[in-house]
C-alpha atoms as a PDB file:
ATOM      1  CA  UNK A   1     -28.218  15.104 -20.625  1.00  0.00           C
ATOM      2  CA  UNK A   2     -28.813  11.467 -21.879  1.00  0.00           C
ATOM      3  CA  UNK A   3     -24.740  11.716 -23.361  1.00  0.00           C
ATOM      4  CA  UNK A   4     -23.851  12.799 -19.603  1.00  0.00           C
ATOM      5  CA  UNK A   5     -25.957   9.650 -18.052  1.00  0.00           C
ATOM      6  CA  UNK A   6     -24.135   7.341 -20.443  1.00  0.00           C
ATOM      7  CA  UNK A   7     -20.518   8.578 -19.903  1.00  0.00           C
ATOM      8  CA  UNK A   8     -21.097   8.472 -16.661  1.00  0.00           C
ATOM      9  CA  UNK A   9     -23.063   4.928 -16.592  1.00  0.00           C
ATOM     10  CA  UNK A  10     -19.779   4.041 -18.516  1.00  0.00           C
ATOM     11  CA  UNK A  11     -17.384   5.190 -15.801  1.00  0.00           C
ATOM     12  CA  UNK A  12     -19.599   3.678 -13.067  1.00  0.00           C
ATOM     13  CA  UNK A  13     -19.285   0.133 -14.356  1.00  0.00           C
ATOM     14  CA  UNK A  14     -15.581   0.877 -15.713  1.00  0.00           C
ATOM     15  CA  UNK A  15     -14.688   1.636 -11.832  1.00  0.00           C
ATOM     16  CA  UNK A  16     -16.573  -1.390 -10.300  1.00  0.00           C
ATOM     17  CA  UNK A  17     -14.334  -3.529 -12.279  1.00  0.00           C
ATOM     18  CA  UNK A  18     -11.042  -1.983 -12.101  1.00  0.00           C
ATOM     19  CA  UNK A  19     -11.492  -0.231  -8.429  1.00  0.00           C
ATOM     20  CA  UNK A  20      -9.644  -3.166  -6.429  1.00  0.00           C
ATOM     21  CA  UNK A  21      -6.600  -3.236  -9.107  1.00  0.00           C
ATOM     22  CA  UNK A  22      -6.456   1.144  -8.736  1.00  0.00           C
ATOM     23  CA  UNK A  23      -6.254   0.596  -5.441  1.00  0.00           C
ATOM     24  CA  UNK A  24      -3.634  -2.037  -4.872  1.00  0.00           C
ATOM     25  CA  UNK A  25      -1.506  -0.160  -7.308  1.00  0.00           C
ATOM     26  CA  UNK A  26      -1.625   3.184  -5.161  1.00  0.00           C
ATOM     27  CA  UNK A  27      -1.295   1.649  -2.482  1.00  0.00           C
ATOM     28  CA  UNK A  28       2.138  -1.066  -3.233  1.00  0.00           C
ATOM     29  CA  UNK A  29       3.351   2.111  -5.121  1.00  0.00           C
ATOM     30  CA  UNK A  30       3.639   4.069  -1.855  1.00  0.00           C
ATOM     31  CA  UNK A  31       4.972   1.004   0.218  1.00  0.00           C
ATOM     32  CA  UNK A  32       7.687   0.131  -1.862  1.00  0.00           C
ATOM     33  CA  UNK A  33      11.138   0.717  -0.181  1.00  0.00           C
ATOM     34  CA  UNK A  34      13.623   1.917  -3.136  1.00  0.00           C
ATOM     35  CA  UNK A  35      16.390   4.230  -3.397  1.00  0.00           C
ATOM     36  CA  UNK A  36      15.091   7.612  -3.850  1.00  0.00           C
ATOM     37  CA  UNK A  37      11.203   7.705  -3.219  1.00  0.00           C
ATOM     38  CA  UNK A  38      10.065   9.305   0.205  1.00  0.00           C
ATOM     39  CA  UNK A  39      10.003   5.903   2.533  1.00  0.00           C
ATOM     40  CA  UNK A  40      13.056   5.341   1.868  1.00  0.00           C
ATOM     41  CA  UNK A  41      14.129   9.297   2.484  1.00  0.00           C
ATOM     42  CA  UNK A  42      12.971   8.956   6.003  1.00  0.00           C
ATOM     43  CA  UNK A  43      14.262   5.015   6.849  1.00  0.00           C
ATOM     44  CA  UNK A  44      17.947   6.467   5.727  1.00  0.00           C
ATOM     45  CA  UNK A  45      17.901   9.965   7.741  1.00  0.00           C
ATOM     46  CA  UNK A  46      16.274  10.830  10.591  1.00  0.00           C
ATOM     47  CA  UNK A  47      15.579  14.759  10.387  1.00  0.00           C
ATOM     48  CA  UNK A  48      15.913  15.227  14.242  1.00  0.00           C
ATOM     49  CA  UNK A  49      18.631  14.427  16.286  1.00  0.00           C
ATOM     50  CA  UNK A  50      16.673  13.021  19.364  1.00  0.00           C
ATOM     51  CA  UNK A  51      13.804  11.480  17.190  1.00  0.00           C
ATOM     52  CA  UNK A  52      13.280   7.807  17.530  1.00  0.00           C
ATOM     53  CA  UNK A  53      11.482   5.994  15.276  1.00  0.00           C
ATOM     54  CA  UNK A  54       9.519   2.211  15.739  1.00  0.00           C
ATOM     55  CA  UNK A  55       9.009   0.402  12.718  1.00  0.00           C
ATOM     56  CA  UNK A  56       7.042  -2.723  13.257  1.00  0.00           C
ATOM     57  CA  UNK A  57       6.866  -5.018   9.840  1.00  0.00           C
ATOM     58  CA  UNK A  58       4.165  -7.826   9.118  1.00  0.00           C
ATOM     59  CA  UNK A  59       5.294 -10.617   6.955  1.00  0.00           C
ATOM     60  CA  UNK A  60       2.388 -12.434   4.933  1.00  0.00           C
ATOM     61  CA  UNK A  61       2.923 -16.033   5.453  1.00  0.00           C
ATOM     62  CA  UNK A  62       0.457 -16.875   2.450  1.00  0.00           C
ATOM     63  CA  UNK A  63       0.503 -14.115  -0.295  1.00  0.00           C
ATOM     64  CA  UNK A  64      -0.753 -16.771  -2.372  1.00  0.00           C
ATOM     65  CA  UNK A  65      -4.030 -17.541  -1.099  1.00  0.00           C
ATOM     66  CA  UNK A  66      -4.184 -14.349   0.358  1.00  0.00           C
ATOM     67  CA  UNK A  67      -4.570 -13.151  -3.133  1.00  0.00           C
ATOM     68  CA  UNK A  68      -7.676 -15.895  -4.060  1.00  0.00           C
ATOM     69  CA  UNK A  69      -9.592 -14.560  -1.050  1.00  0.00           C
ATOM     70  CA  UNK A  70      -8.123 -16.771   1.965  1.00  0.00           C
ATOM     71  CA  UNK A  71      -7.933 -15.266   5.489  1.00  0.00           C
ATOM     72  CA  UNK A  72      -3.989 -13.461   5.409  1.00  0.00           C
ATOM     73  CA  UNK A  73      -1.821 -15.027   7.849  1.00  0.00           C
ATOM     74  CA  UNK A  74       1.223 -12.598   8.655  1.00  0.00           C
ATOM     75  CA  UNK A  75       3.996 -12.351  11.615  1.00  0.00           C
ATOM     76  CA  UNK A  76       4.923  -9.525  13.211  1.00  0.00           C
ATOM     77  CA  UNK A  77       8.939  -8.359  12.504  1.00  0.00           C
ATOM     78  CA  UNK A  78       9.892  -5.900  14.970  1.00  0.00           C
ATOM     79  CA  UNK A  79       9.832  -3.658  16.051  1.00  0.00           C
ATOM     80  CA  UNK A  80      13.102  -2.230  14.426  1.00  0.00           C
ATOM     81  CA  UNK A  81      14.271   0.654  16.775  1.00  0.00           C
ATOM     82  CA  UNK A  82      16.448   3.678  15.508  1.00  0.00           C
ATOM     83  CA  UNK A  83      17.835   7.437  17.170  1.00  0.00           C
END
């Protein structure tokens, strides 16, 4: 029991530390636009003829300070229409 607390006191303090970094690496791992990986399956073809699909895109004006904690500035690109 007191081996089970302290792995999992471990983990606990492991995760507050490295949750934000997990996270952002998910997450710009699923957004990224490349040959091959499934965004980029469904930007190329659209699996129904009639479909239409919106894409809206936000452009961060200050990635930078964004990243220390500032308030994120972006612009909206879009939207990007396609049959």
């Amino acid at each position: 029991m007191v081996i089970s607390t302290g792995i999992l006191s471990c983990l606990t303090v492991l995760l507050y530390f490295y949750f934000n970094t997990l996270v952002e690496t998910a997450v710009r791992g699923e957004l990224v636009l490349k040959e091959g990986n499934d965004l980029w399956k469904q930007w190329i073809k659209v699996p129904i003829g009639f479909a239409k699909y919106k894409y809206t895109f936000f452009e961060v004006l200050n990635p930078n300070e964004a990243l220390r904690g500032a308030k994120v500035s972006v612009r909206e690109r879009g939207p990007y229409c396609f049959k």
